[in-house]
PDB file of N, CA and C in Angstrom:
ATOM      1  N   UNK A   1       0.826  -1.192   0.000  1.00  0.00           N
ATOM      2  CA  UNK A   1       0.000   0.000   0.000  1.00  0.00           C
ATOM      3  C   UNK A   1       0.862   1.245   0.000  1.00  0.00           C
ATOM      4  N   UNK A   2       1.813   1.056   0.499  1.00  0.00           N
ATOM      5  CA  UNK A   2       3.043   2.435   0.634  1.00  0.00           C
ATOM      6  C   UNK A   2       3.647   2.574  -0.803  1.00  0.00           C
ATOM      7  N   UNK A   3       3.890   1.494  -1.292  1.00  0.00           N
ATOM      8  CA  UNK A   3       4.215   1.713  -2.761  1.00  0.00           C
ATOM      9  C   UNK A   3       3.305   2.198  -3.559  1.00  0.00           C
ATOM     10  N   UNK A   4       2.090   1.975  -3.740  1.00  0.00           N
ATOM     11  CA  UNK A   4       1.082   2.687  -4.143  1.00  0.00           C
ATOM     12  C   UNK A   4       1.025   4.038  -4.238  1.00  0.00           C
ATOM     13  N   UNK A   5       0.730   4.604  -2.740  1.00  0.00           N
ATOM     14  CA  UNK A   5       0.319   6.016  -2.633  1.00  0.00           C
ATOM     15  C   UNK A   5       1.877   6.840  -2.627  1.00  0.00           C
ATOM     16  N   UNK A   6       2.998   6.062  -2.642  1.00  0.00           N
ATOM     17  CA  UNK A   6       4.100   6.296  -3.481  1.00  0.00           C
ATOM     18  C   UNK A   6       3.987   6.962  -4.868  1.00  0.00           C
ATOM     19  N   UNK A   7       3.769   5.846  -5.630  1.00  0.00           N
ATOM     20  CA  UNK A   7       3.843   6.087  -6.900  1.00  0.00           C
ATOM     21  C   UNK A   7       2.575   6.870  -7.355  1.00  0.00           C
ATOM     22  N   UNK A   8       1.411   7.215  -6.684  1.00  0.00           N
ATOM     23  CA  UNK A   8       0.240   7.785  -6.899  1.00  0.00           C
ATOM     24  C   UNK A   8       0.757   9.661  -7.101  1.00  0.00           C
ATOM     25  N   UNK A   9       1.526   9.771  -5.860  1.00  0.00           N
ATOM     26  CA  UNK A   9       1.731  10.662  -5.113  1.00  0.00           C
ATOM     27  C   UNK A   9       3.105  11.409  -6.131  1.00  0.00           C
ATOM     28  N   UNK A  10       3.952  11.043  -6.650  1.00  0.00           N
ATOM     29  CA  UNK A  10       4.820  11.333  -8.007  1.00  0.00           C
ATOM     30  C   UNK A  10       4.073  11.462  -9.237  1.00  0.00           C
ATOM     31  N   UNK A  11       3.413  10.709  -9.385  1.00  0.00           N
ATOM     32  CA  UNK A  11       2.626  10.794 -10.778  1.00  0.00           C
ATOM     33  C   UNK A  11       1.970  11.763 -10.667  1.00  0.00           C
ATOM     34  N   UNK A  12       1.201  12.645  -9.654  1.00  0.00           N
ATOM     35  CA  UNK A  12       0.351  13.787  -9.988  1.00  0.00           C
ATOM     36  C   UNK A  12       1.060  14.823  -9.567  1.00  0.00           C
ATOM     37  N   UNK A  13       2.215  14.495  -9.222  1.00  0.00           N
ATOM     38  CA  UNK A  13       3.191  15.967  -9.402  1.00  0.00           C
ATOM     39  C   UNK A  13       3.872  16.449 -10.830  1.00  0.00           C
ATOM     40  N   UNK A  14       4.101  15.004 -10.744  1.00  0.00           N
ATOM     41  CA  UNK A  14       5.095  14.665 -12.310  1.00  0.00           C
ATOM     42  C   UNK A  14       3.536  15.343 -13.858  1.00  0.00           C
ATOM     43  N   UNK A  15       2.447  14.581 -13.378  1.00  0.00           N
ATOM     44  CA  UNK A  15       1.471  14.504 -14.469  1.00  0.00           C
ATOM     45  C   UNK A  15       1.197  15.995 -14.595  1.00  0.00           C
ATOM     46  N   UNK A  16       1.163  16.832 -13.180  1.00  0.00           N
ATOM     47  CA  UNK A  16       0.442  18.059 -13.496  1.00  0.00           C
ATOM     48  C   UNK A  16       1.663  18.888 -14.261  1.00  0.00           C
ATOM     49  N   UNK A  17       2.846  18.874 -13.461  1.00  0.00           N
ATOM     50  CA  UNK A  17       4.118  19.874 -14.444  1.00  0.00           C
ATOM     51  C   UNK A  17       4.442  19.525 -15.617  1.00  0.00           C
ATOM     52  N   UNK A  18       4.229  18.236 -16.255  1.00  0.00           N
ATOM     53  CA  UNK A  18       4.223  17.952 -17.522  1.00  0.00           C
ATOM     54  C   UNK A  18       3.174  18.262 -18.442  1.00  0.00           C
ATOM     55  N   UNK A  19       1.970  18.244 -18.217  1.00  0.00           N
ATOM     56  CA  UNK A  19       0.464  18.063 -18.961  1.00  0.00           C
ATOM     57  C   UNK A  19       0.317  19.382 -19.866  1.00  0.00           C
ATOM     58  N   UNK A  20       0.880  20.250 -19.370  1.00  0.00           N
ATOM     59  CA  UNK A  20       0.930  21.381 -20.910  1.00  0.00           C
ATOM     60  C   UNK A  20       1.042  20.860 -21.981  1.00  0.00           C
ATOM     61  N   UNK A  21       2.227  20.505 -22.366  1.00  0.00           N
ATOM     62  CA  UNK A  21       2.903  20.137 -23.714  1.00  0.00           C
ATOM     63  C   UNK A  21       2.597  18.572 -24.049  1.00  0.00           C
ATOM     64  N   UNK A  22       1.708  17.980 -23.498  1.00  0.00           N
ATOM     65  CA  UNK A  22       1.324  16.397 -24.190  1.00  0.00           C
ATOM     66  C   UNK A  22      -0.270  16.486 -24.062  1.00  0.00           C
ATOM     67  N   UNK A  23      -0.554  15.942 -25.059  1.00  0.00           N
ATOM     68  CA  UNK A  23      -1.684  15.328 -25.268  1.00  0.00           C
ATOM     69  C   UNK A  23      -2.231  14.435 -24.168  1.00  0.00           C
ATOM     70  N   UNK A  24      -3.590  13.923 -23.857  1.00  0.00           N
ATOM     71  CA  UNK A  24      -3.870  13.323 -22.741  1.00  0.00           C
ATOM     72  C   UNK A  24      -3.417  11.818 -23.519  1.00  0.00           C
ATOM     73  N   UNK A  25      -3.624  11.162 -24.325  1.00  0.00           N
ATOM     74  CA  UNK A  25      -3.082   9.488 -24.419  1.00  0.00           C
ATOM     75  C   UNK A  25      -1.574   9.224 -24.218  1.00  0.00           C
ATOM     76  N   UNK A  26      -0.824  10.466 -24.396  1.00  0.00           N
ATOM     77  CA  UNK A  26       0.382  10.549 -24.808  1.00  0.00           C
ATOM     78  C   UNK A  26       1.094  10.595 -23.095  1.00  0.00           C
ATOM     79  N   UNK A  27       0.609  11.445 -22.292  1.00  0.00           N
ATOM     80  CA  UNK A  27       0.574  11.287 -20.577  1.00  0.00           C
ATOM     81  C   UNK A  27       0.181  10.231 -20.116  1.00  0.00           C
ATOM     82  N   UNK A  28      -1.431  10.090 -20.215  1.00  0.00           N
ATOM     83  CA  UNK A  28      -1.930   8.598 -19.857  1.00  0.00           C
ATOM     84  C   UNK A  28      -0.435   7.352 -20.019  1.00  0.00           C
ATOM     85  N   UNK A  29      -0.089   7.406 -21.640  1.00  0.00           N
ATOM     86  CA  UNK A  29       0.453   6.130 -21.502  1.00  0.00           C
ATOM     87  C   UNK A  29       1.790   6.001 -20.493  1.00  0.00           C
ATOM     88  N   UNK A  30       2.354   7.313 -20.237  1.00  0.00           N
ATOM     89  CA  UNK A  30       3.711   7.755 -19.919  1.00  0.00           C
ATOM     90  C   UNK A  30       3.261   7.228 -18.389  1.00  0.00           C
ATOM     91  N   UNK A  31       2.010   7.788 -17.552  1.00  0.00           N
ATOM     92  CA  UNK A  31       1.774   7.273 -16.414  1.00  0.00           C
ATOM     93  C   UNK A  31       1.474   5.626 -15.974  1.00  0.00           C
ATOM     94  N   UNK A  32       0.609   5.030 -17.435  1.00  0.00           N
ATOM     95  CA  UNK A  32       0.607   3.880 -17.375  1.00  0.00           C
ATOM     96  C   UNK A  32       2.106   3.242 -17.263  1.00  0.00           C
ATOM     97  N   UNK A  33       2.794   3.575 -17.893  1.00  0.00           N
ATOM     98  CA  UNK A  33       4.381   3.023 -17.802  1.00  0.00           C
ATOM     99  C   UNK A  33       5.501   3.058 -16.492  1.00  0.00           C
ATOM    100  N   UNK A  34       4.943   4.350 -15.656  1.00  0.00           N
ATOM    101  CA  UNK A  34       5.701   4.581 -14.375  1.00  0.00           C
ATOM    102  C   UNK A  34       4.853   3.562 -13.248  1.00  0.00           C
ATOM    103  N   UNK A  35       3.506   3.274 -13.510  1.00  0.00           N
ATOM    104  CA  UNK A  35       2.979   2.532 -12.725  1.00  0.00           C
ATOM    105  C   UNK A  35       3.284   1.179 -12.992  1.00  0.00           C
ATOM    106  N   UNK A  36       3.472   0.678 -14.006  1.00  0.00           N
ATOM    107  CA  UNK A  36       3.732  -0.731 -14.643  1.00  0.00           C
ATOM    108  C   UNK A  36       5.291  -1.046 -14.174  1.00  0.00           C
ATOM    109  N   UNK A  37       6.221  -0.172 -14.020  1.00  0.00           N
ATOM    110  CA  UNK A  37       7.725  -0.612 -13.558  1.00  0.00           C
ATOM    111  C   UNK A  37       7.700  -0.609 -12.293  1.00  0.00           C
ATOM    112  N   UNK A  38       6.744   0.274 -11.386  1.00  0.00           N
ATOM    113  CA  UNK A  38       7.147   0.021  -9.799  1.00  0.00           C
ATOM    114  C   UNK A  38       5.959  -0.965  -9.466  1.00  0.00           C
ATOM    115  N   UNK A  39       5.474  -2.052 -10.073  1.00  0.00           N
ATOM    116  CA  UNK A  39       5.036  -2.974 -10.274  1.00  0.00           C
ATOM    117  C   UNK A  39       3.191  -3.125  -9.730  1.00  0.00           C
ATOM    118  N   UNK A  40       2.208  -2.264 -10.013  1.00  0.00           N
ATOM    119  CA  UNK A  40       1.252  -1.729  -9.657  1.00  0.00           C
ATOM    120  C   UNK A  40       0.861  -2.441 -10.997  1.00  0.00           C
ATOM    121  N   UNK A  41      -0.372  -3.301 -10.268  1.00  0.00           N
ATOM    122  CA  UNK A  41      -1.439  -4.087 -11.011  1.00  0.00           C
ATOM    123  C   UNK A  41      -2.891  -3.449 -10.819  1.00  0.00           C
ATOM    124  N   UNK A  42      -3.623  -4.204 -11.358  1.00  0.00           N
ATOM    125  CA  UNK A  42      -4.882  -3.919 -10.678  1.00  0.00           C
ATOM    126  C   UNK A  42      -5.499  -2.533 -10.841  1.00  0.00           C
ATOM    127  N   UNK A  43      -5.175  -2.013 -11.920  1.00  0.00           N
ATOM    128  CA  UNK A  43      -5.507  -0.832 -12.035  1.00  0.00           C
ATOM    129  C   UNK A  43      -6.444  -0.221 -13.374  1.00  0.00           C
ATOM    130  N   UNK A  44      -6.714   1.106 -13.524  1.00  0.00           N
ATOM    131  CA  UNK A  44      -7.202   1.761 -14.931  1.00  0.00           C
ATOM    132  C   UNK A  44      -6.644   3.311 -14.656  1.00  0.00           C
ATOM    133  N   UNK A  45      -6.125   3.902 -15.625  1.00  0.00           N
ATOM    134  CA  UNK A  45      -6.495   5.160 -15.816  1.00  0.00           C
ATOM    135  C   UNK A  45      -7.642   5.288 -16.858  1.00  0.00           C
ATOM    136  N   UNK A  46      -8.226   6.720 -16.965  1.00  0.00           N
ATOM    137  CA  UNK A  46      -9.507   7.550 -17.538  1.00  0.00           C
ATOM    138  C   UNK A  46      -9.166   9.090 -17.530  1.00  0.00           C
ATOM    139  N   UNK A  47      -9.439   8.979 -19.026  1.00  0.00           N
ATOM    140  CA  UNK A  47      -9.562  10.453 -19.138  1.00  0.00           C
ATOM    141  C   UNK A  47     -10.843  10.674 -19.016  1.00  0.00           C
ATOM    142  N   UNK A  48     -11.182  11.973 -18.229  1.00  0.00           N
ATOM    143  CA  UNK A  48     -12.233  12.435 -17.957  1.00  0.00           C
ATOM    144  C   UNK A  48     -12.377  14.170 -18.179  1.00  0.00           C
ATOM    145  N   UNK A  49     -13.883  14.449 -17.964  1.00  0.00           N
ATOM    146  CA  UNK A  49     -13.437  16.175 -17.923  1.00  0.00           C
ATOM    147  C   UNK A  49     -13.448  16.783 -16.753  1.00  0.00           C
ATOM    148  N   UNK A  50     -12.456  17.433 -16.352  1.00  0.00           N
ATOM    149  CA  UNK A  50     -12.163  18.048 -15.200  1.00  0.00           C
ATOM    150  C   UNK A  50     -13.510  17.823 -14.312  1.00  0.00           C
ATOM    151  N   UNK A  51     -13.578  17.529 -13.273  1.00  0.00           N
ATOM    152  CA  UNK A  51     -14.308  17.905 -11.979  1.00  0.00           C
ATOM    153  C   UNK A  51     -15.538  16.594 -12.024  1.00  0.00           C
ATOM    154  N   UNK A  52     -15.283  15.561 -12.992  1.00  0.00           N
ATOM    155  CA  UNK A  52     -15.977  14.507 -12.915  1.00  0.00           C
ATOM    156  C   UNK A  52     -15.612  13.322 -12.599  1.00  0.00           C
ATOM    157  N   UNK A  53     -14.341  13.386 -11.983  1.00  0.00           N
ATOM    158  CA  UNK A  53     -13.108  12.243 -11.750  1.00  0.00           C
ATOM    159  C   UNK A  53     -14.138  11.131  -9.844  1.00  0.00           C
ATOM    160  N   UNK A  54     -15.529  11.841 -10.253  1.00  0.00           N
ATOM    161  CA  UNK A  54     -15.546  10.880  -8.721  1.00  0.00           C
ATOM    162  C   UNK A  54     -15.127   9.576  -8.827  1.00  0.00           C
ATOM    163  N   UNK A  55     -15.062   8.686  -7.539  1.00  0.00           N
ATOM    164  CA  UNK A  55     -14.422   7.646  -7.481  1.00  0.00           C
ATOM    165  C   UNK A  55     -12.759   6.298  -8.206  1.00  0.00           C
ATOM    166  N   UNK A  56     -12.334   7.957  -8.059  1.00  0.00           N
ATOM    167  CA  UNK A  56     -10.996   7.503  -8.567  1.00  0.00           C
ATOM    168  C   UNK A  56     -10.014   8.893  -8.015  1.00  0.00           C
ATOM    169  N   UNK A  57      -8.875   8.454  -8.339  1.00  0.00           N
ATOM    170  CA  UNK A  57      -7.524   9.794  -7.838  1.00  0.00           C
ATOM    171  C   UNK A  57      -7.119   9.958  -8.953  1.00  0.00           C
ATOM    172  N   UNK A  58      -7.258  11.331  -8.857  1.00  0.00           N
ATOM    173  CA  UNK A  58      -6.878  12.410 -10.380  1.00  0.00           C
ATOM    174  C   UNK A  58      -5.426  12.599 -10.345  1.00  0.00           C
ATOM    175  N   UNK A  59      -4.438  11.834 -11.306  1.00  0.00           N
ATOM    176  CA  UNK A  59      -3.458  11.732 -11.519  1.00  0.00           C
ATOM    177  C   UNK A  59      -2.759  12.612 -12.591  1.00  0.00           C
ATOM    178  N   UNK A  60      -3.286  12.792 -13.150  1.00  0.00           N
ATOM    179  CA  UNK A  60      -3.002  14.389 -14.629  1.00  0.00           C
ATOM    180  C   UNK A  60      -3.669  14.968 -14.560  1.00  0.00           C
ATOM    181  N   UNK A  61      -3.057  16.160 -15.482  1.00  0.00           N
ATOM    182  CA  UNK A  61      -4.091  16.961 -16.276  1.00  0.00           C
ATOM    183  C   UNK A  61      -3.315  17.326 -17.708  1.00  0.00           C
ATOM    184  N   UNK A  62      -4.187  17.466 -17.920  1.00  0.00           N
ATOM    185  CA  UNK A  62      -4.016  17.251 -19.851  1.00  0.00           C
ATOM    186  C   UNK A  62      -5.420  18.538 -20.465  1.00  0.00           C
ATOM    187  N   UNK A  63      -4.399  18.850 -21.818  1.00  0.00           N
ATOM    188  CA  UNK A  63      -5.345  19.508 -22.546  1.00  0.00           C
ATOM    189  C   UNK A  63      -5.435  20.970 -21.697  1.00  0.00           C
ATOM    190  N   UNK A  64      -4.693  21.602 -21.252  1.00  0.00           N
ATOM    191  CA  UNK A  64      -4.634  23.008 -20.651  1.00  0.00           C
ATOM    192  C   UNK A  64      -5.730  22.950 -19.107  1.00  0.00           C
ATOM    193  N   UNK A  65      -5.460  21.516 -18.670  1.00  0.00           N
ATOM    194  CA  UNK A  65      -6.337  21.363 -17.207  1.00  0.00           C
ATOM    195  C   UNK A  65      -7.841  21.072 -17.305  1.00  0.00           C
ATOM    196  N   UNK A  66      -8.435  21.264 -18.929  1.00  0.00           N
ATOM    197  CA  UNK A  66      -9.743  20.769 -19.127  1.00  0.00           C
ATOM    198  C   UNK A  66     -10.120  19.210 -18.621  1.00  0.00           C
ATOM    199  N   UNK A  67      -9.134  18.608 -19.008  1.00  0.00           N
ATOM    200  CA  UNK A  67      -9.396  17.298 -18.536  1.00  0.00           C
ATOM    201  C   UNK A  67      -8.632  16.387 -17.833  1.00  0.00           C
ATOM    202  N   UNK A  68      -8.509  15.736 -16.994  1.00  0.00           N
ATOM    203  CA  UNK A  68      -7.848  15.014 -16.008  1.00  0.00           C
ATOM    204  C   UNK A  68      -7.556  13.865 -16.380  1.00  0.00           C
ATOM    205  N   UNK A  69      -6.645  12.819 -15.160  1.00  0.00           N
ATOM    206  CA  UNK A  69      -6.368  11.261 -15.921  1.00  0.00           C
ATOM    207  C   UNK A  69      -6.974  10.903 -14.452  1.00  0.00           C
ATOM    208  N   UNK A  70      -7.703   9.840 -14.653  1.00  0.00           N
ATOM    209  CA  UNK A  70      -8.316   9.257 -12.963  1.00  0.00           C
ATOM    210  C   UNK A  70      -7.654   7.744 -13.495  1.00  0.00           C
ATOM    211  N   UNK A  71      -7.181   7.754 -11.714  1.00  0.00           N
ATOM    212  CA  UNK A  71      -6.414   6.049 -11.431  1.00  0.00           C
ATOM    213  C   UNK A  71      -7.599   5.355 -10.554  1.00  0.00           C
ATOM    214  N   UNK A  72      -7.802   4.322 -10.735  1.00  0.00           N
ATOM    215  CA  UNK A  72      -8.627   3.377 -10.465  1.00  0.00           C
ATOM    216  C   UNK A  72      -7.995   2.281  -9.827  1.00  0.00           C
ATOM    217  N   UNK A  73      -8.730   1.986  -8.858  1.00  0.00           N
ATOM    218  CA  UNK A  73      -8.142   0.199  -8.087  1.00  0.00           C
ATOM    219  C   UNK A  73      -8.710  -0.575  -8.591  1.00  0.00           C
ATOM    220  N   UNK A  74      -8.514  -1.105  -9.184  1.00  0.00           N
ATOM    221  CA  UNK A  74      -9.358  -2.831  -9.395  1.00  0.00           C
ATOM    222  C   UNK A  74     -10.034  -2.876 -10.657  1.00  0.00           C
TER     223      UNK A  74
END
């Protein structure tokens, strides 16, 4: 669980200072990939539009902050 909210907890620092200059699939996959090496299963990201991310942790933003990336358990 510490590895988790680890790697949760980088990715939406990392996702938000990056998300200007990429496209949301192009982030998405970059986050899918940091989660896949520190070995985090069990998961989904979703692009969504800003402020509709219930039941998940908003891990990006993409598209000038219009729309978010939500991480999912299970």
């Amino acid at each position: 669980m510490k590895k988790f909210l680890l790697a949760v907890g980088l990715l939406s620092i990392a996702g938000t200072a990056l998300a200007e200059g990429k496209s949301c699939e192009e982030l998405k996959s970059e986050i899918a990939a940091k989660l896949d090496a520190k070995g985090v299963s069990g998961y989904s990201l979703e692009i969504v539009d800003k402020g509709t991310a219930a039941g998940g942790k908003v891990v990006g933003k993409c598209e000038k902050g219009s729309k978010v990336i939500v991480y999912k358990r299970g």
